[in-house]
PDB file of N, CA and C in Angstrom:
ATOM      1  N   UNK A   1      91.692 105.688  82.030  1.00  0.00           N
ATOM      2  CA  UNK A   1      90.299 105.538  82.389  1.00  0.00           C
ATOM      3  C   UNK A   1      90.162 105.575  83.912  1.00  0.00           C
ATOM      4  N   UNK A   2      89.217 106.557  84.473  1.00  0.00           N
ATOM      5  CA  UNK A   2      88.891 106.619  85.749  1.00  0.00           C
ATOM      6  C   UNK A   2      87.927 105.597  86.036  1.00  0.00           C
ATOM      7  N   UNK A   3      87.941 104.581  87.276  1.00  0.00           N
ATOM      8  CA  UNK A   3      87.288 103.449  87.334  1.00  0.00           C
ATOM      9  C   UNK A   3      86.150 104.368  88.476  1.00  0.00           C
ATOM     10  N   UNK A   4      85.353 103.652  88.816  1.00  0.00           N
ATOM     11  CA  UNK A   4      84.162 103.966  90.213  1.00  0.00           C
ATOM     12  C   UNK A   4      84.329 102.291  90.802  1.00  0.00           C
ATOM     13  N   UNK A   5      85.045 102.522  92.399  1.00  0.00           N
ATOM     14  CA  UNK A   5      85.051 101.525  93.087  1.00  0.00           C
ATOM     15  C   UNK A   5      83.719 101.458  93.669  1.00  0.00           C
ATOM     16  N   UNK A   6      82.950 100.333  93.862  1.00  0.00           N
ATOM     17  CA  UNK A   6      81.991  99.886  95.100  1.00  0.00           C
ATOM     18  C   UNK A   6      82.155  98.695  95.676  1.00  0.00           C
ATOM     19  N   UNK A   7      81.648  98.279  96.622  1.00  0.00           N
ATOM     20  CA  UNK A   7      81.295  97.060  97.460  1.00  0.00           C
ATOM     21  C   UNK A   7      81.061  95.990  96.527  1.00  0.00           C
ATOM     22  N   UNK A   8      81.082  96.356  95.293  1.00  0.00           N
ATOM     23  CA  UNK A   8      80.472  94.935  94.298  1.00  0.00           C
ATOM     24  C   UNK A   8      81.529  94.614  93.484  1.00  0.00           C
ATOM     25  N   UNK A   9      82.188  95.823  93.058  1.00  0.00           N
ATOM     26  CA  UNK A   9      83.321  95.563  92.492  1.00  0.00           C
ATOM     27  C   UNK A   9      84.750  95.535  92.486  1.00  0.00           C
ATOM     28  N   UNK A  10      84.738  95.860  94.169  1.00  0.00           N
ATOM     29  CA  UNK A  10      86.226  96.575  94.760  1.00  0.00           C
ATOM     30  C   UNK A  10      87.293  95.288  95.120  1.00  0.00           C
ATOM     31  N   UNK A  11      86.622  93.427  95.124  1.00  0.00           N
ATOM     32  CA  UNK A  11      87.307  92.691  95.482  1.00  0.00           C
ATOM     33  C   UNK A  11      87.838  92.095  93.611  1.00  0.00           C
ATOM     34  N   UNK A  12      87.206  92.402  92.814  1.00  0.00           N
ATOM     35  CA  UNK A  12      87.883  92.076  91.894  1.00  0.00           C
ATOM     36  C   UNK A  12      88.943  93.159  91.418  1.00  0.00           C
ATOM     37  N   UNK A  13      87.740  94.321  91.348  1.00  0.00           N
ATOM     38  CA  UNK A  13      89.013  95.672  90.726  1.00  0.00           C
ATOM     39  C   UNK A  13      89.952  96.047  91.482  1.00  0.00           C
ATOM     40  N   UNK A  14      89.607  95.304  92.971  1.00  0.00           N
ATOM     41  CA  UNK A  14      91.459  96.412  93.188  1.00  0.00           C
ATOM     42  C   UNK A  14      92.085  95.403  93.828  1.00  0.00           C
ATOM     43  N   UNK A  15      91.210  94.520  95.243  1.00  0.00           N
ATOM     44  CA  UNK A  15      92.150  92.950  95.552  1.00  0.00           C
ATOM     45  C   UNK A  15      92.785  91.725  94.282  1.00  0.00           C
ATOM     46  N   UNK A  16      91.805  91.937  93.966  1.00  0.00           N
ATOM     47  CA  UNK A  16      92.526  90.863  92.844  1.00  0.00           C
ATOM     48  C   UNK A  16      93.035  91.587  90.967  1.00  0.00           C
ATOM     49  N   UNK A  17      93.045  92.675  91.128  1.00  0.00           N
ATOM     50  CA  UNK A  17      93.699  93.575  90.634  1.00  0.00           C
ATOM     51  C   UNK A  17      95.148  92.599  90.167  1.00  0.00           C
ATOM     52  N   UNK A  18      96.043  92.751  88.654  1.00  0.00           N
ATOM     53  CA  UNK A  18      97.037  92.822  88.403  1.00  0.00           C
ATOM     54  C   UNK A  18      98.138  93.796  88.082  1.00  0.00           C
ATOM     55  N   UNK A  19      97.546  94.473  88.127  1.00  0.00           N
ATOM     56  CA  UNK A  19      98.599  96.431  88.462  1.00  0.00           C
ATOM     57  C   UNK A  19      98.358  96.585  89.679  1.00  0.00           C
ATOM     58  N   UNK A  20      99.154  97.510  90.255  1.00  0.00           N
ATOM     59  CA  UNK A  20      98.475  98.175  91.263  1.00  0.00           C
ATOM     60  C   UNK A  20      97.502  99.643  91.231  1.00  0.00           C
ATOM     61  N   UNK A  21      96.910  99.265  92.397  1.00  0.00           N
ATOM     62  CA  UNK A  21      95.245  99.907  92.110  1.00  0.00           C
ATOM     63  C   UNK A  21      95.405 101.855  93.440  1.00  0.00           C
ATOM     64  N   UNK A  22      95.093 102.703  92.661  1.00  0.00           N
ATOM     65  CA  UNK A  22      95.011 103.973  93.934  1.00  0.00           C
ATOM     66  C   UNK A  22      93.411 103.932  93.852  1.00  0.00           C
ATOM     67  N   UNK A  23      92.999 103.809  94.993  1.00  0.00           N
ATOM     68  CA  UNK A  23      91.239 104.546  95.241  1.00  0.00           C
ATOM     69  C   UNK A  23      91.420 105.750  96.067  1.00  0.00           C
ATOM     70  N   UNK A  24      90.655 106.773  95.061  1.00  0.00           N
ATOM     71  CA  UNK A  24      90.447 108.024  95.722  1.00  0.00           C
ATOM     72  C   UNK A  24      89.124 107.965  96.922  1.00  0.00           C
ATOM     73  N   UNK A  25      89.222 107.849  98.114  1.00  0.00           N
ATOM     74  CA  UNK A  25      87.863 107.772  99.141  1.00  0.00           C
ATOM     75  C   UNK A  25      87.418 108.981  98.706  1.00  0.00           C
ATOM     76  N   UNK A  26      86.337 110.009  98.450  1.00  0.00           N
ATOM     77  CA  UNK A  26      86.186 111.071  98.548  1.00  0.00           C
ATOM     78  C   UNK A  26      84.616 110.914  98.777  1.00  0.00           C
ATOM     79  N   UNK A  27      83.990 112.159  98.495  1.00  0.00           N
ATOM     80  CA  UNK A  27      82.600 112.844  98.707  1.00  0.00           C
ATOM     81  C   UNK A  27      81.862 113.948  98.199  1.00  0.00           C
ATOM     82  N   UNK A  28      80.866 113.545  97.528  1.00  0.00           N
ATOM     83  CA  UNK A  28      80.716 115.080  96.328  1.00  0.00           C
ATOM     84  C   UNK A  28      80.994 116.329  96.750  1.00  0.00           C
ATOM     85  N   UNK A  29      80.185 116.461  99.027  1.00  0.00           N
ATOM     86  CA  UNK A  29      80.153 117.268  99.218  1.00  0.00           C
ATOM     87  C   UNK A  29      81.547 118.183  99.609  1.00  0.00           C
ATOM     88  N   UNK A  30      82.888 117.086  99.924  1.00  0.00           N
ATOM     89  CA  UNK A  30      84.118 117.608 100.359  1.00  0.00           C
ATOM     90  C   UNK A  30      84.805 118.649  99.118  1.00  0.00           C
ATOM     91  N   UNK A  31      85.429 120.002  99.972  1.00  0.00           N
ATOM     92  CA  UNK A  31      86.108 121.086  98.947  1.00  0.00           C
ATOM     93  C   UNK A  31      87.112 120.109  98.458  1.00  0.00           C
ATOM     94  N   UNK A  32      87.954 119.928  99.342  1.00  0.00           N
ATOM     95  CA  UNK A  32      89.473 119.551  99.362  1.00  0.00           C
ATOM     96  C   UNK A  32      89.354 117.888  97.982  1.00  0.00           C
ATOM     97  N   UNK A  33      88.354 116.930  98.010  1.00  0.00           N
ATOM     98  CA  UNK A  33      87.880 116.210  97.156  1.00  0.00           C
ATOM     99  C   UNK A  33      87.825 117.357  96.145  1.00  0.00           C
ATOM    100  N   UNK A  34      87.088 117.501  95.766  1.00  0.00           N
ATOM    101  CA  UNK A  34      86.554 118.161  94.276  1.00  0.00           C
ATOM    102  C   UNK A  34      88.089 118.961  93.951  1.00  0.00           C
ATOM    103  N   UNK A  35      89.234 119.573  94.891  1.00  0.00           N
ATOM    104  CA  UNK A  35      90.138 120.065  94.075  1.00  0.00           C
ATOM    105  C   UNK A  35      91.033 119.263  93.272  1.00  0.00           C
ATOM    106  N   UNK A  36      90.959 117.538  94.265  1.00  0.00           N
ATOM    107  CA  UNK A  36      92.004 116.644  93.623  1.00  0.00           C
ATOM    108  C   UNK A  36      91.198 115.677  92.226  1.00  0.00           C
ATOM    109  N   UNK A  37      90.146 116.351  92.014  1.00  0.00           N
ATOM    110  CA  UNK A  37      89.251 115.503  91.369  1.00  0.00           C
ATOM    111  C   UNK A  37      90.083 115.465  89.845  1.00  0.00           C
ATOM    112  N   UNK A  38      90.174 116.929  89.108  1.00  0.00           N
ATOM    113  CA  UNK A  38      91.022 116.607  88.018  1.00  0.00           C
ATOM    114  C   UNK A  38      92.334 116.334  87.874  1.00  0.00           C
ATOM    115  N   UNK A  39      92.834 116.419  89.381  1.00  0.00           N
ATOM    116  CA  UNK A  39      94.329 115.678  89.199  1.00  0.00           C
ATOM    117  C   UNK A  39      94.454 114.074  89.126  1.00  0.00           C
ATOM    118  N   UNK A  40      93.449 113.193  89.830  1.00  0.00           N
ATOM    119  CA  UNK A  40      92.516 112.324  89.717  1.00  0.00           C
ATOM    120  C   UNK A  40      92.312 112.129  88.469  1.00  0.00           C
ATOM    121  N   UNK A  41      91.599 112.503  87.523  1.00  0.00           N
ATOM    122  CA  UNK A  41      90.739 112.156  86.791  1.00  0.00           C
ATOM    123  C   UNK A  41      92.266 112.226  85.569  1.00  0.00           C
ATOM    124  N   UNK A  42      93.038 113.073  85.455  1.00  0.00           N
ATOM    125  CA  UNK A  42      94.230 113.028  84.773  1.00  0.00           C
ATOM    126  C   UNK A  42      95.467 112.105  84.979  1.00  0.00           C
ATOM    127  N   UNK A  43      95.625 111.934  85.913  1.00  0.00           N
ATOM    128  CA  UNK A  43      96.517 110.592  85.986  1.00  0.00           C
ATOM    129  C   UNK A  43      96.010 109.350  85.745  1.00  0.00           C
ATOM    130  N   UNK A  44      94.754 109.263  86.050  1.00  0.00           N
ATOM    131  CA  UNK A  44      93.505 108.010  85.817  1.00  0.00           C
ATOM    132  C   UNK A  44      94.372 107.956  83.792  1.00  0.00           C
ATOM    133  N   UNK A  45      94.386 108.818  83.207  1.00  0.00           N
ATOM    134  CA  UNK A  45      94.887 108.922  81.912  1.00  0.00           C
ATOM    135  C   UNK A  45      95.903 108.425  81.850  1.00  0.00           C
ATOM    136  N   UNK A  46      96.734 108.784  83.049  1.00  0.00           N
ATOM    137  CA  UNK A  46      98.597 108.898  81.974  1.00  0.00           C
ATOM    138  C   UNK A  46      98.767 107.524  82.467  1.00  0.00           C
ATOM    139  N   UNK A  47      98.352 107.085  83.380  1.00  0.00           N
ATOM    140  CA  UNK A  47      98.902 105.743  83.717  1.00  0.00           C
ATOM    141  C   UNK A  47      97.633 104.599  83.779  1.00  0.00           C
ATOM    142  N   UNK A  48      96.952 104.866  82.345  1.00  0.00           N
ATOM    143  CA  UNK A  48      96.249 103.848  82.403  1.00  0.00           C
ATOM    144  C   UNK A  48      96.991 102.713  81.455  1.00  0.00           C
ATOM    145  N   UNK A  49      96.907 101.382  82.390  1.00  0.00           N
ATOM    146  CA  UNK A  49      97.386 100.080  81.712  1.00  0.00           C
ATOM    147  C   UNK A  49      98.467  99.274  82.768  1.00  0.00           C
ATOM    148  N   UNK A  50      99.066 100.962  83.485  1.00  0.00           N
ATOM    149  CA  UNK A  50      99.915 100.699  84.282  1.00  0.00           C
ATOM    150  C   UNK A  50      99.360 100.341  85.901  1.00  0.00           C
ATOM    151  N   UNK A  51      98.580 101.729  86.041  1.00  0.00           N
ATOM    152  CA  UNK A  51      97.696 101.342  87.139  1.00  0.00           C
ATOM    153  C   UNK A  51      95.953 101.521  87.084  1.00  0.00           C
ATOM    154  N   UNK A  52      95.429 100.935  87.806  1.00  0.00           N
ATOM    155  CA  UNK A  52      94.517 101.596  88.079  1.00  0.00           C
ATOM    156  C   UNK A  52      94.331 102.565  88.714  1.00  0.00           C
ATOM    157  N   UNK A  53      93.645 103.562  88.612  1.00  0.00           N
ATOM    158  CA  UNK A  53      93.362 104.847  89.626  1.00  0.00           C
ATOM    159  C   UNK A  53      91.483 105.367  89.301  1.00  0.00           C
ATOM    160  N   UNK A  54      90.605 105.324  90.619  1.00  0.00           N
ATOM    161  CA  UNK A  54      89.720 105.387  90.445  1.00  0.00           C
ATOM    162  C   UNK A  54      89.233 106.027  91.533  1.00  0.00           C
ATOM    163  N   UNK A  55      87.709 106.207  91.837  1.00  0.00           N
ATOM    164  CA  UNK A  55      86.759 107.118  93.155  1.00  0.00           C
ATOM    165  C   UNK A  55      86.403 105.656  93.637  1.00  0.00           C
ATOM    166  N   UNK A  56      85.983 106.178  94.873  1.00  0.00           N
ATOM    167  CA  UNK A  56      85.033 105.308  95.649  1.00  0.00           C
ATOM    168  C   UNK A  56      84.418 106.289  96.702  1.00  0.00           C
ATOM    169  N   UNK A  57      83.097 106.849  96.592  1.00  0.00           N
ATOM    170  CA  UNK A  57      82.347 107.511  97.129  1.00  0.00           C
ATOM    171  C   UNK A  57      81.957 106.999  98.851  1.00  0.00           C
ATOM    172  N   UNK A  58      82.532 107.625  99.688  1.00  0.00           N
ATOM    173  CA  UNK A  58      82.018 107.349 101.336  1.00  0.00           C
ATOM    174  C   UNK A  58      80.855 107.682 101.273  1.00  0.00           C
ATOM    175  N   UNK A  59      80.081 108.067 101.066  1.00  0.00           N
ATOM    176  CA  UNK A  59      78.634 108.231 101.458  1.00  0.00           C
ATOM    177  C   UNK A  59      77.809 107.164 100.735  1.00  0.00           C
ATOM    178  N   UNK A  60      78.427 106.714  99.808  1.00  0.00           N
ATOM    179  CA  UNK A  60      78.108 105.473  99.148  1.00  0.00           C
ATOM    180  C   UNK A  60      78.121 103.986  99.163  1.00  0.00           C
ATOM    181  N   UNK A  61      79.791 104.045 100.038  1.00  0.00           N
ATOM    182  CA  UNK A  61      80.168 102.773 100.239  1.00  0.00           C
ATOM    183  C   UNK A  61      80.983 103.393 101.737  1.00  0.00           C
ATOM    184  N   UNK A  62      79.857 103.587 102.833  1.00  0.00           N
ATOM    185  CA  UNK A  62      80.320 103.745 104.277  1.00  0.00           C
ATOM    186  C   UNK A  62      81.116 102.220 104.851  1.00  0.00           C
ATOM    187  N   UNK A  63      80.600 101.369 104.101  1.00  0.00           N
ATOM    188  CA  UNK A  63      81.040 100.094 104.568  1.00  0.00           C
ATOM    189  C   UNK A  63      83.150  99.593 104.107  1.00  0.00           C
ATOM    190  N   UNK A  64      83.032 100.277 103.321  1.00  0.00           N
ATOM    191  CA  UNK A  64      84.272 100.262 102.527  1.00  0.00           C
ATOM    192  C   UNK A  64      85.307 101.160 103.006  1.00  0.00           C
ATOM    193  N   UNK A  65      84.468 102.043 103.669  1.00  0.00           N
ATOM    194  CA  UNK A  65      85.282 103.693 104.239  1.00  0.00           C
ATOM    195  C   UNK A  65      85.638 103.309 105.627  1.00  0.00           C
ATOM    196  N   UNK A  66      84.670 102.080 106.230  1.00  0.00           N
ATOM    197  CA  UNK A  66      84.729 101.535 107.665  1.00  0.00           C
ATOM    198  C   UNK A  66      85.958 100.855 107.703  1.00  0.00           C
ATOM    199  N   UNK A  67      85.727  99.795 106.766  1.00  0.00           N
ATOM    200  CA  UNK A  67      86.778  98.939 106.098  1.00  0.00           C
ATOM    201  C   UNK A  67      88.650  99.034 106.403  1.00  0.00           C
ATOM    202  N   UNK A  68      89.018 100.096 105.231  1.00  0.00           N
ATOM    203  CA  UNK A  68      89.896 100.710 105.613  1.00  0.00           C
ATOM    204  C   UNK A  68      90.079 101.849 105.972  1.00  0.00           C
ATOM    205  N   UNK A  69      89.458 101.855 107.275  1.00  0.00           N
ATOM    206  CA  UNK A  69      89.573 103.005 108.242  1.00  0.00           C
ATOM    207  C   UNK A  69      89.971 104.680 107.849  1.00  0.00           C
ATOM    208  N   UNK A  70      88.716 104.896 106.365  1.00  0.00           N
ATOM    209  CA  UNK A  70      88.771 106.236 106.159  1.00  0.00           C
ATOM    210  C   UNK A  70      88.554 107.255 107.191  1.00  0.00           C
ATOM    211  N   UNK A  71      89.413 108.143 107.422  1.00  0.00           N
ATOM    212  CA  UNK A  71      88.737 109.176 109.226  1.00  0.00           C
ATOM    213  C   UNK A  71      88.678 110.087 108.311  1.00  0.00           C
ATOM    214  N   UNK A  72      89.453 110.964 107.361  1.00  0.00           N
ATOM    215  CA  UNK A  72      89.458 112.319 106.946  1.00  0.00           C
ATOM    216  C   UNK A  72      89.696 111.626 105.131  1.00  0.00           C
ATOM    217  N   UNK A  73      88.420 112.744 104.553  1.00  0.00           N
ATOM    218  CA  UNK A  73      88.647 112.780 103.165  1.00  0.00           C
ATOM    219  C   UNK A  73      89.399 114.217 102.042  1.00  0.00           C
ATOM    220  N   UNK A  74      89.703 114.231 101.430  1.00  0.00           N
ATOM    221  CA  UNK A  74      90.108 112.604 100.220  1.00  0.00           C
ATOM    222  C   UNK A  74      91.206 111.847 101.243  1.00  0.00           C
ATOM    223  N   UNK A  75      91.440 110.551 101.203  1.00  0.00           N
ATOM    224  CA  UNK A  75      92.184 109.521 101.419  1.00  0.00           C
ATOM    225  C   UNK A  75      92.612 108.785  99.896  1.00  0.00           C
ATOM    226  N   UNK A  76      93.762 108.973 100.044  1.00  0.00           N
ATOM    227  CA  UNK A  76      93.678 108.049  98.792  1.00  0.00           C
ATOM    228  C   UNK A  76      94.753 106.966  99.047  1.00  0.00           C
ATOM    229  N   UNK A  77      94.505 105.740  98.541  1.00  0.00           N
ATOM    230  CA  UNK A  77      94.731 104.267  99.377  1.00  0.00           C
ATOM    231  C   UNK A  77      95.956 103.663  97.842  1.00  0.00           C
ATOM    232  N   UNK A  78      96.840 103.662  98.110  1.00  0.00           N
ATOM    233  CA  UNK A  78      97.340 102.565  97.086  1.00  0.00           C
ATOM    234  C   UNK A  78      97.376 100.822  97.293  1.00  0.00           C
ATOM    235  N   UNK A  79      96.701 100.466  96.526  1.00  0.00           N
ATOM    236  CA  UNK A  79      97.341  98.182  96.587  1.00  0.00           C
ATOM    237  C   UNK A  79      98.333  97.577  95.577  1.00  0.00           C
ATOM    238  N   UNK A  80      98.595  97.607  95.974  1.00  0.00           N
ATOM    239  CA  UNK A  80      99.495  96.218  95.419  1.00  0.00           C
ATOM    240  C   UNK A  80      99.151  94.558  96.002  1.00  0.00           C
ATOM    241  N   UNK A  81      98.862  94.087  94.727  1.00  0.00           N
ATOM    242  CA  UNK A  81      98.424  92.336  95.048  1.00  0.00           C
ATOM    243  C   UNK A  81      97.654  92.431  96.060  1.00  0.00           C
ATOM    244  N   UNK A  82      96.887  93.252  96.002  1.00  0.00           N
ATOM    245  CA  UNK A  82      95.518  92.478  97.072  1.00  0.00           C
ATOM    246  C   UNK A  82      96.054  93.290  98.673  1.00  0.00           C
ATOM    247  N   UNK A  83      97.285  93.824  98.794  1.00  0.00           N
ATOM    248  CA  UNK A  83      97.467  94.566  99.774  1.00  0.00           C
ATOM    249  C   UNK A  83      97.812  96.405  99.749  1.00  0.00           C
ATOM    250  N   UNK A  84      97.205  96.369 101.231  1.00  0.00           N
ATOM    251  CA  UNK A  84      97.829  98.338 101.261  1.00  0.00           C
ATOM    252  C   UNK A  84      99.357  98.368 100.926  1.00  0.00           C
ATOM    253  N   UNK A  85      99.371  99.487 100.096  1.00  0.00           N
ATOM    254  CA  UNK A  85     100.718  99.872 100.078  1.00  0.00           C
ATOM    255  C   UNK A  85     101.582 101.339 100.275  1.00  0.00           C
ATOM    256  N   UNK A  86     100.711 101.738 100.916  1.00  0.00           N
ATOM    257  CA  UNK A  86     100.472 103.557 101.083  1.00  0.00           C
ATOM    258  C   UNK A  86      99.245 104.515 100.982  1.00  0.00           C
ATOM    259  N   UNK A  87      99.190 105.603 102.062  1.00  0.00           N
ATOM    260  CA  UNK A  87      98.419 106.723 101.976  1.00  0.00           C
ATOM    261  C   UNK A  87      98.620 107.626 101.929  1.00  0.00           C
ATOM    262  N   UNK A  88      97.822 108.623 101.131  1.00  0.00           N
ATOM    263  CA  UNK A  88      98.172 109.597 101.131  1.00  0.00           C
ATOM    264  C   UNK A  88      96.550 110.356 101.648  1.00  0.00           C
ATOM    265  N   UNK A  89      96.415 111.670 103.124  1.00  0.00           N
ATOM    266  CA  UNK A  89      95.364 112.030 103.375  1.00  0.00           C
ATOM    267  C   UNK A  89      95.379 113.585 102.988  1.00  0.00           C
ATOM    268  N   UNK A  90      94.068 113.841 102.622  1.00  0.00           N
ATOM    269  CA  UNK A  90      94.209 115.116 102.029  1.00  0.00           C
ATOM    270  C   UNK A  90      94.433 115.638 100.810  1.00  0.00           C
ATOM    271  N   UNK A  91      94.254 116.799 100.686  1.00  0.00           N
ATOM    272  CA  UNK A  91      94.609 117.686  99.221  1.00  0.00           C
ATOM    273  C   UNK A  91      96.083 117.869  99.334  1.00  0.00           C
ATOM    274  N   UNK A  92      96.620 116.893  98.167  1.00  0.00           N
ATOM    275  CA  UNK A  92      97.917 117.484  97.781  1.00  0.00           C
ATOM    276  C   UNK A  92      98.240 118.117  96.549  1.00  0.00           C
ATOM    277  N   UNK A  93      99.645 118.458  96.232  1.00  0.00           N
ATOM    278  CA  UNK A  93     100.055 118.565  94.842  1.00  0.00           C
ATOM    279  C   UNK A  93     100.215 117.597  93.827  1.00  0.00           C
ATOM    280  N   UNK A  94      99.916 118.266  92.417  1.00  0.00           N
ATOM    281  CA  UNK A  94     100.067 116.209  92.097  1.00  0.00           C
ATOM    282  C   UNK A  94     101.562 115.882  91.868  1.00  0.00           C
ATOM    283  N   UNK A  95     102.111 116.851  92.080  1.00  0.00           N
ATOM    284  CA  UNK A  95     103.580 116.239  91.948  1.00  0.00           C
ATOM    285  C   UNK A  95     103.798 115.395  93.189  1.00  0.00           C
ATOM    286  N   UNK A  96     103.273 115.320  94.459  1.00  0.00           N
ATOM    287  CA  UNK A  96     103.608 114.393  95.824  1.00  0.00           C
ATOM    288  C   UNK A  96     102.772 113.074  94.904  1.00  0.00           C
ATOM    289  N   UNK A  97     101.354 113.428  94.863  1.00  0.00           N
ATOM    290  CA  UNK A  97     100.640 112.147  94.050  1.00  0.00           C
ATOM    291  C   UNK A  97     101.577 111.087  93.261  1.00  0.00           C
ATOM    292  N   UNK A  98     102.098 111.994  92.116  1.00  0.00           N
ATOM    293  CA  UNK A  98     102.799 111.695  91.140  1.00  0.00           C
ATOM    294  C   UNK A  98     103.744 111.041  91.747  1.00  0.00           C
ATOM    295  N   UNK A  99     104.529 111.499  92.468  1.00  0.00           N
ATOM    296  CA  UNK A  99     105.591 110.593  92.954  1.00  0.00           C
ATOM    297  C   UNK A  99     105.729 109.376  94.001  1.00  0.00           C
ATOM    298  N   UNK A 100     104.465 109.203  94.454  1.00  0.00           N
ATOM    299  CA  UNK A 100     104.336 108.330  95.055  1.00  0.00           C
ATOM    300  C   UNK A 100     103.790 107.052  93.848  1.00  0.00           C
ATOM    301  N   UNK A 101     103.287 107.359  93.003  1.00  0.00           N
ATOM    302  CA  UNK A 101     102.656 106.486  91.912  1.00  0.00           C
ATOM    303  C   UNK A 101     103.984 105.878  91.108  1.00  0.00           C
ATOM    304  N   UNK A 102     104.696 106.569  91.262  1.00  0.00           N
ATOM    305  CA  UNK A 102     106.129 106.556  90.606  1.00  0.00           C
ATOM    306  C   UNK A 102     106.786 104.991  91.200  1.00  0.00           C
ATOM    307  N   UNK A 103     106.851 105.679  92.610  1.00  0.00           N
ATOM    308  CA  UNK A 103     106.999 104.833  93.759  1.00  0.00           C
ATOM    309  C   UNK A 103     107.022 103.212  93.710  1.00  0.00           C
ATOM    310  N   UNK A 104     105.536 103.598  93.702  1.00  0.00           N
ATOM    311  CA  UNK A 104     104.769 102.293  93.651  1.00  0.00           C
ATOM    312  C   UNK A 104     105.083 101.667  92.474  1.00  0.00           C
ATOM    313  N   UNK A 105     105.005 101.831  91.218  1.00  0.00           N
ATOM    314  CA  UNK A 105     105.337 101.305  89.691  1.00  0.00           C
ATOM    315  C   UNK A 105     106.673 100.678  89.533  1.00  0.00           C
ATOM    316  N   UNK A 106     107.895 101.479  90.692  1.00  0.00           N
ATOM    317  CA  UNK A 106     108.978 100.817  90.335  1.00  0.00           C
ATOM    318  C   UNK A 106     109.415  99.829  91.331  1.00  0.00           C
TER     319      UNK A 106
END
């Protein structure tokens, strides 16, 4: 299940989170967003239970993008327990994705 982070729900769903949590920063209008969207939206699948993986819209939640210092989108943020635990900026492959999720899980 792909979650939607905001300002209302981002201190329960991803700080106080018991998996660890990836938020995709993105933006309807960004290319490079919309290509990672179904790689996104497919791992949101394979590793649901294990992690969370969800959007959080910058034009939506500028305050959140201020937050942790989104500069270039997609950003995508991994936590563990309430802390950062890696970034990844930009359009990648999902095999880099993938293996950083890997990463993180073990």
């Amino acid at each position: 299940m792909e979650y939607k982070f905001t300002s209302t729900n981002f201190e329960k769903e991803v700080l106080d989170a018991e998996i660890p949590v990836l938020v995709d920063f993105y933006a309807d209008w960004c290319g490079p967003c919309k290509m990672m969207a179904p790689i996104v939206e497919e791992l949101a699948g394979k590793y649901d239970g294990r992690m969370k993986i969800g959007k959080c819209n910058i034009d939506e939640e500028d305050g959140l993008a201020r937050l942790y210092r989104v500069m270039s989108i997609p950003t995508m943020k991994f936590f563990v327990k309430g802390k950062e635990a890696g970034t990844i900026v930009g359009a990648v492959a999902q095999e880099e994705l993938e293996a950083q999720i890997t990463k993180i899980l073990s």
